[in-house]
Protein backbone atom coordinates (compact mmCIF):
# COMPACT_ATOMS: atom_id res chain seq x y z
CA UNK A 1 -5.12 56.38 -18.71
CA UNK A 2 -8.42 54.41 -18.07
CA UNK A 3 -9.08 51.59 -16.26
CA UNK A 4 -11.22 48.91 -17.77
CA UNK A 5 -12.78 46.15 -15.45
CA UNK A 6 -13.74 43.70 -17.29
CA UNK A 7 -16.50 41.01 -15.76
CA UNK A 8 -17.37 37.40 -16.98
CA UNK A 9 -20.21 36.26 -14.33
CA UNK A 10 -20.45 32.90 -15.63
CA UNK A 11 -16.62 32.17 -15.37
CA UNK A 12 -16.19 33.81 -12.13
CA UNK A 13 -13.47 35.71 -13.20
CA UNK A 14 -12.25 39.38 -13.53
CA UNK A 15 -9.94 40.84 -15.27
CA UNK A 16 -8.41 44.78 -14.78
CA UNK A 17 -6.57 46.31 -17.61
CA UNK A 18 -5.23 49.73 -18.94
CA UNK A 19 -5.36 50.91 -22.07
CA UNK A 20 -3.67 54.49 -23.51
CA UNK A 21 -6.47 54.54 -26.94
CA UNK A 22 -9.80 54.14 -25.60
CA UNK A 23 -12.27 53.61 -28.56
CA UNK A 24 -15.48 52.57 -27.08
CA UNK A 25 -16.43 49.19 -28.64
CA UNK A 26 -17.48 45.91 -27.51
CA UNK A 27 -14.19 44.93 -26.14
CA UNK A 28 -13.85 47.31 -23.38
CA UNK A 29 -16.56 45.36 -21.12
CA UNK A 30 -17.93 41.69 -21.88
CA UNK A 31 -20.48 40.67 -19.78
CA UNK A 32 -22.53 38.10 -19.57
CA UNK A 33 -25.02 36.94 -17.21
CA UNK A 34 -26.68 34.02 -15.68
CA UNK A 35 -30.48 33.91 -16.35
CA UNK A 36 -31.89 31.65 -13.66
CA UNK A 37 -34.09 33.56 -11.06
CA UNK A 38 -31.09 32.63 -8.14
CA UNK A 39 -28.27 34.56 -9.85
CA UNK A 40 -30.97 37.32 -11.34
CA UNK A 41 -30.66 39.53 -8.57
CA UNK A 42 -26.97 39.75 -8.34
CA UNK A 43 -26.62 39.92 -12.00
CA UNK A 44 -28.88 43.11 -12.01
CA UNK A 45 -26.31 44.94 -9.31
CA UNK A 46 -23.45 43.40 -11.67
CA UNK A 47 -25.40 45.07 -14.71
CA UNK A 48 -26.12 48.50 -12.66
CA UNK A 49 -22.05 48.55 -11.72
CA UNK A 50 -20.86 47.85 -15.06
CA UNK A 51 -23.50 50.80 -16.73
CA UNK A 52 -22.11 52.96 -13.87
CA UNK A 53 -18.04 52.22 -15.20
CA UNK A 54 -19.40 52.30 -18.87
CA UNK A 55 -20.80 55.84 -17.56
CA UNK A 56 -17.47 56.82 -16.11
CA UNK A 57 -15.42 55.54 -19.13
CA UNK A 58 -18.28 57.33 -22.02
CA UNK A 59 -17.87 60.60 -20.24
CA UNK A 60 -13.88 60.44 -19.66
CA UNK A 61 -13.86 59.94 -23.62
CA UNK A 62 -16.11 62.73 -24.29
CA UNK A 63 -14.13 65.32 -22.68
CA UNK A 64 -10.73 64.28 -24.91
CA UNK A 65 -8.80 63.55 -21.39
CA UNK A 66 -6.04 61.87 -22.17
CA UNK A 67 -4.73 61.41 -18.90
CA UNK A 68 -7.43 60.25 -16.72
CA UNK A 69 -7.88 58.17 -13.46
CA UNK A 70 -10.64 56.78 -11.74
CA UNK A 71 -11.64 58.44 -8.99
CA UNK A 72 -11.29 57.22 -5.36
CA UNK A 73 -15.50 56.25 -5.18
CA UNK A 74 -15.06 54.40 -8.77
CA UNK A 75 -11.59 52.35 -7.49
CA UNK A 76 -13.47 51.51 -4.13
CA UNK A 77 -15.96 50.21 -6.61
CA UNK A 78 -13.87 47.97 -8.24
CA UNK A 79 -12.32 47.20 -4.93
CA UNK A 80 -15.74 46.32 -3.68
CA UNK A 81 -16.40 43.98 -6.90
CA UNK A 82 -12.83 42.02 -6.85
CA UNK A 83 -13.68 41.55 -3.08
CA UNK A 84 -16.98 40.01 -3.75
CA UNK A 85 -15.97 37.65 -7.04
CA UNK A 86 -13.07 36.18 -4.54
CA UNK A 87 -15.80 35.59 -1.71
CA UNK A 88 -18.88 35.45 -1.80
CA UNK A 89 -19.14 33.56 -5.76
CA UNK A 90 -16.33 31.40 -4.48
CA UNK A 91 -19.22 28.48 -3.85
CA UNK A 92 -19.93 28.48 -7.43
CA UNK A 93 -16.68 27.68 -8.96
CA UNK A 94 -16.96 24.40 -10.24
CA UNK A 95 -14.17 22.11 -8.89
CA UNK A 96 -11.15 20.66 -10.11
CA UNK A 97 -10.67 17.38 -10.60
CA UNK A 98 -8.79 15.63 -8.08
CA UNK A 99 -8.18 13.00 -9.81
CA UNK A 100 -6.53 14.58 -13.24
CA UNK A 101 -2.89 14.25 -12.19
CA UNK A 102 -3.22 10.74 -10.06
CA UNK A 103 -3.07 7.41 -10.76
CA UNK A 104 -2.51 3.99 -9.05
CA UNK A 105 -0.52 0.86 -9.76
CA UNK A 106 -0.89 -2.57 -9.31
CA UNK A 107 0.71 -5.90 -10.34
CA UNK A 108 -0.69 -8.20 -13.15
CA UNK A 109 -0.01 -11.42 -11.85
CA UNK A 110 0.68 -14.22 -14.82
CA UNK A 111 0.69 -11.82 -17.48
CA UNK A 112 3.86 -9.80 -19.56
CA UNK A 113 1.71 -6.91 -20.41
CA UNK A 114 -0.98 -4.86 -19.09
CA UNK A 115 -4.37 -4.16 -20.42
CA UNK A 116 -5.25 -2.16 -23.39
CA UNK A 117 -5.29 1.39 -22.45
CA UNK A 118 -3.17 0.93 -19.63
CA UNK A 119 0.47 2.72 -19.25
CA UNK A 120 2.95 -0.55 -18.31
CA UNK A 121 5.55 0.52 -15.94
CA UNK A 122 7.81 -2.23 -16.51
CA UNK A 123 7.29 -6.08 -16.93
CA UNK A 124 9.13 -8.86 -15.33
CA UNK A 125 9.25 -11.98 -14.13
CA UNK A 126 7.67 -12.94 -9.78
CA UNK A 127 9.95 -13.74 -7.11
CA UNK A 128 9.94 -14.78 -3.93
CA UNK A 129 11.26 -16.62 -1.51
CA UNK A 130 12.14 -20.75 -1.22
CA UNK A 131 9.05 -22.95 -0.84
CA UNK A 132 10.87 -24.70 1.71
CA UNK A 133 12.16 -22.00 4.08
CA UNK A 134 10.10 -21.36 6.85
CA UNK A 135 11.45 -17.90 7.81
CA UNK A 136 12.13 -14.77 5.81
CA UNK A 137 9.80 -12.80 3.33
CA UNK A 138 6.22 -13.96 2.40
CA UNK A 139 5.57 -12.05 -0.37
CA UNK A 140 5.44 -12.43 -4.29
CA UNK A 141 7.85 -9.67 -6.03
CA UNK A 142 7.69 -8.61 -9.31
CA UNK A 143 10.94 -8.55 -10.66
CA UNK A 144 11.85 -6.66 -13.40
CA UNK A 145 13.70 -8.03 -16.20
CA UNK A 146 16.49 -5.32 -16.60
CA UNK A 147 17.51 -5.72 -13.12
CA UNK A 148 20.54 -3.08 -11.27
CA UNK A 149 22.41 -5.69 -9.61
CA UNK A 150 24.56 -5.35 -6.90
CA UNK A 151 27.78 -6.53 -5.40
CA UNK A 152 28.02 -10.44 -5.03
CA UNK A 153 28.14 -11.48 -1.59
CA UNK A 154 29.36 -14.91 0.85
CA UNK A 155 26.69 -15.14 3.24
CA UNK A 156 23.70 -17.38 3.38
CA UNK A 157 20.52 -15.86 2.67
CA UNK A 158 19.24 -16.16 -0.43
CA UNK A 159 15.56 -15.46 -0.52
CA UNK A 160 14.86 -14.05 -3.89
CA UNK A 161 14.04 -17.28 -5.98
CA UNK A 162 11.68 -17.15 -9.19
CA UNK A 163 8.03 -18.19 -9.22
CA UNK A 164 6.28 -21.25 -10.64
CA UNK A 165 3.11 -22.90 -11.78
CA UNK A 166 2.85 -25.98 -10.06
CA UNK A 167 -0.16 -27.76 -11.88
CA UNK A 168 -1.65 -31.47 -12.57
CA UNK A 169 -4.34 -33.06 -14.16
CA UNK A 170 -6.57 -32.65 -11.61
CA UNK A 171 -4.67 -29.75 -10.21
CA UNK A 172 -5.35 -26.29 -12.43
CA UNK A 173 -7.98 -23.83 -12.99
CA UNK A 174 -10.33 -24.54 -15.28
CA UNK A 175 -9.63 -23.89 -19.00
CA UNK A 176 -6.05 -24.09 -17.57
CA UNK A 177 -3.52 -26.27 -19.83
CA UNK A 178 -1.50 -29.02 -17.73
CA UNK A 179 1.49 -27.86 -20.24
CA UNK A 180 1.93 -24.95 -18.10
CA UNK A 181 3.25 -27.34 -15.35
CA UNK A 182 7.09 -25.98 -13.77
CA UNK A 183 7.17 -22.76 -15.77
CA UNK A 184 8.40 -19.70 -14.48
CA UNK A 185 5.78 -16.90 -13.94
CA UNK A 186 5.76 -13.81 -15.62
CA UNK A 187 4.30 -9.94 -14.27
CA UNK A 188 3.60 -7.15 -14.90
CA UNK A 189 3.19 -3.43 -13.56
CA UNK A 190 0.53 -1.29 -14.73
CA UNK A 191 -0.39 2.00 -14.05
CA UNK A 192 -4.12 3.13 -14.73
CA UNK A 193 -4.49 7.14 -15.09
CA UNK A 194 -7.08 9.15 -13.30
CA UNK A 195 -7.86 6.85 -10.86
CA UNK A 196 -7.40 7.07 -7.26
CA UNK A 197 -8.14 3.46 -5.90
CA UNK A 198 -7.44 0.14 -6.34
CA UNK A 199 -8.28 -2.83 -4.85
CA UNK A 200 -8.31 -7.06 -5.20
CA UNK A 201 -11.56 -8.88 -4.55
CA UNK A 202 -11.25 -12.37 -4.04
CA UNK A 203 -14.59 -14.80 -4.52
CA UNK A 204 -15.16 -12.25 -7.47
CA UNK A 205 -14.97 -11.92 -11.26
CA UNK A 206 -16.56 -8.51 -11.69
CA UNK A 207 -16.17 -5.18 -9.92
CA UNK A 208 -18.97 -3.75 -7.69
CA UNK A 209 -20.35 -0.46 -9.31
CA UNK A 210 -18.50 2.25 -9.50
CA UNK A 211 -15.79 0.44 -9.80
CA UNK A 212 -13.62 -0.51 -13.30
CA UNK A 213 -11.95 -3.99 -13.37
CA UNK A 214 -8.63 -4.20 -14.78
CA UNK A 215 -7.97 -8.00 -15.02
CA UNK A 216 -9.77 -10.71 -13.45
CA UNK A 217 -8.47 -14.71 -12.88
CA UNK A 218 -7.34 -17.06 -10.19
CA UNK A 219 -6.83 -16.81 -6.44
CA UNK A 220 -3.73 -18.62 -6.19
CA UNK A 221 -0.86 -19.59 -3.34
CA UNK A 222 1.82 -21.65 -2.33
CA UNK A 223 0.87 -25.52 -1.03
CA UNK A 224 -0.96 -25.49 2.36
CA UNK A 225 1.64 -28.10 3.44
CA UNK A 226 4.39 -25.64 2.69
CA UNK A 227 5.02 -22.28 4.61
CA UNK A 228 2.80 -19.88 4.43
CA UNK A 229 2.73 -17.47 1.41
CA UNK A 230 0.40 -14.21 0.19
CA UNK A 231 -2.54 -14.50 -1.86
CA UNK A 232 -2.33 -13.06 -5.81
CA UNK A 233 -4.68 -12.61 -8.24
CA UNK A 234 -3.33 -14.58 -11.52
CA UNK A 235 -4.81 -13.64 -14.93
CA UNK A 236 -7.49 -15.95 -15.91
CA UNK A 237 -5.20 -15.95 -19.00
CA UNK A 238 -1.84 -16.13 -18.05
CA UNK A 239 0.96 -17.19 -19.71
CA UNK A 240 4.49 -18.85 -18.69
CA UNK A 241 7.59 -16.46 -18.73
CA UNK A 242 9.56 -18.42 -21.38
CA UNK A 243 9.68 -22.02 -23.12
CA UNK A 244 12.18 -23.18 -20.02
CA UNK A 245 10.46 -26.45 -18.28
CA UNK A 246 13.19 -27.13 -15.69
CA UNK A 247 11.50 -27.97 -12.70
CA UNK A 248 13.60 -25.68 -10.54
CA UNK A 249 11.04 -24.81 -7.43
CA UNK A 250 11.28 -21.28 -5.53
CA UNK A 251 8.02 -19.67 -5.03
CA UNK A 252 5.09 -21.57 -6.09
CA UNK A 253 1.35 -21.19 -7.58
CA UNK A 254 -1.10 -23.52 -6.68
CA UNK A 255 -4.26 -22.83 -7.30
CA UNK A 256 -6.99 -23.18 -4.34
CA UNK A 257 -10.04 -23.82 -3.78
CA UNK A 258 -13.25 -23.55 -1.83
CA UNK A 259 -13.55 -25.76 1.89
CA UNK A 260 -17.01 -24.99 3.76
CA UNK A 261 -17.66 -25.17 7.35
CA UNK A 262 -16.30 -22.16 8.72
CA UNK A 263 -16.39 -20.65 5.34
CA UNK A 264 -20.40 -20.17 4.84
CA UNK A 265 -22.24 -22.17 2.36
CA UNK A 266 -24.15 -20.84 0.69
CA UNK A 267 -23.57 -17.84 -0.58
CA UNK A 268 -19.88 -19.83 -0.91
CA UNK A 269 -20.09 -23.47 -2.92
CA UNK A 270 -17.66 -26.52 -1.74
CA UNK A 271 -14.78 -27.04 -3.32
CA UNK A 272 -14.88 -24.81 -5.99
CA UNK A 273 -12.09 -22.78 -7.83
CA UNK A 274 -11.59 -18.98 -5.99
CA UNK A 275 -12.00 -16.72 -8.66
CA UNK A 276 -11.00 -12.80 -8.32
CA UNK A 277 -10.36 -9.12 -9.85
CA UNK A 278 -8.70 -6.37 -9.62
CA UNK A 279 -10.64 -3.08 -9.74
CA UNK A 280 -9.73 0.99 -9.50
CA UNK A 281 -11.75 4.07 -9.48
């Protein structure tokens, strides 16, 4: 029985079979070898060790042997090459991506779907707590619209409201229609593949480089004469949740704007809408 080690320099792999027939063809040993003058000198010692096992294997088929080993010096050889390919090449390997399996999510504020190309986890409708109440959570939720409810309950708590626009005349962003006025807000949850950042940039509409944008809109809030409420980027396009026009309050959009002074101006202008986007790499 012979033992064939086969050697692909420019894959950095190795591979050691047996095989009971032995015909000497190309298949036994495939190698191929790197031509530029830092790799020439190893590939020579890589071409002198596999003439040396071609040697071993010509002359073990020449005699008929039918049952042959390698000796001890040819397995130390092989020993001696597995060794090397598993250190001292390791440098060359080219790396994995780190970023094949990953991904990141974010929230697209405004909007039922997410952008073209991007997976949508699940869409829903933004939530949040009572315009009014000065205490409990601060944050916009994205609720989804086939909620798992649970038990009903007597106490008084209730801090999960929906979300509205809360626009005027002179109160929207620009291209913004007034018609919008007391609907409900609608959102989204995207996931974007192979991408291991993401991040909101307000005073923006494009993404520094390197970076992709995903959506891009309106800085909005609640009222500064309400309690305080997080920042969200809302779709420069975005759309109410349904045809509904009730009025009925919870958490509120307004949009902002600019005020200089502490706020530097220039590079910042007075009074001015805040755009932003959302970017990933």
């Amino acid at each position: 029985m012979i033992y064939i080690l086969q050697v692909c320099i420019n894959k950095n792999q190795y591979l050691v079979t047996q095989t009971p027939h032995y015909p000497f063809t190309e298949d036994i040993l495939h190698c191929h070898f790197k031509t530029d003058q830092k790799e020439s000198g190893i590939n020579m010692w890589f071409a002198y060790v596999t003439f040396v096992l071609a040697t071993v294997i010509l002359v073990a088929h020449s005699y008929g042997c039918k049952d042959f080993d390698l000796s001890a010096s040819d397995q130390s050889l092989i020993d001696i090459m597995k060794h090397y390919l598993h250190t001292s090449r390791k440098d060359g390997c080219p790396p994995q991506s780190k970023t094949l399996n990953t991904g990141v999510t974010y929230v697209r504020w405004g909007k039922k779907s997410c952008p073209k190309g991007v997976d949508i986890v699940y869409s829903g409708q933004v939530g949040g707590n009572q315009y009014s109440y000065k205490g409990g959570g601060v944050n916009y939720l994205c609720l989804p619209n086939d909620p798992e409810n649970g038990q009903h309950q007597s106490y008084d708590n209730d801090q999960v409201h929906g979300g509205e626009y809360e626009l005027g005349s002179s109160q929207k962003p620009s291209g913004w229609s007034e018609s919008m006025n007391n609907k409900e807000v609608p959102c989204s949850v995207c996931y974007q593949k192979r991408r291991s950042a993401v991040v909101m940039i307000p005073g923006r509409q494009t993404c520094y480089k390197g970076w992709n944008s995903e959506y891009n809109g309106y800085l909005m809030s609640d009222r500064k004469s309400h309690f305080k409420r997080d920042y969200a980027c809302v779709d420069k396009s975005a759309e109410p949740l349904d045809k509904k026009n009730g009025g009925e309050n919870g958490a509120l959009f307004y949009p902002l704007r600019t005020k200089c002074g502490s706020l530097r101006c220039p590079p910042y202008t007075n009074e001015a809408d805040v755009l932003c986007v959302v970017c990933t790499k």
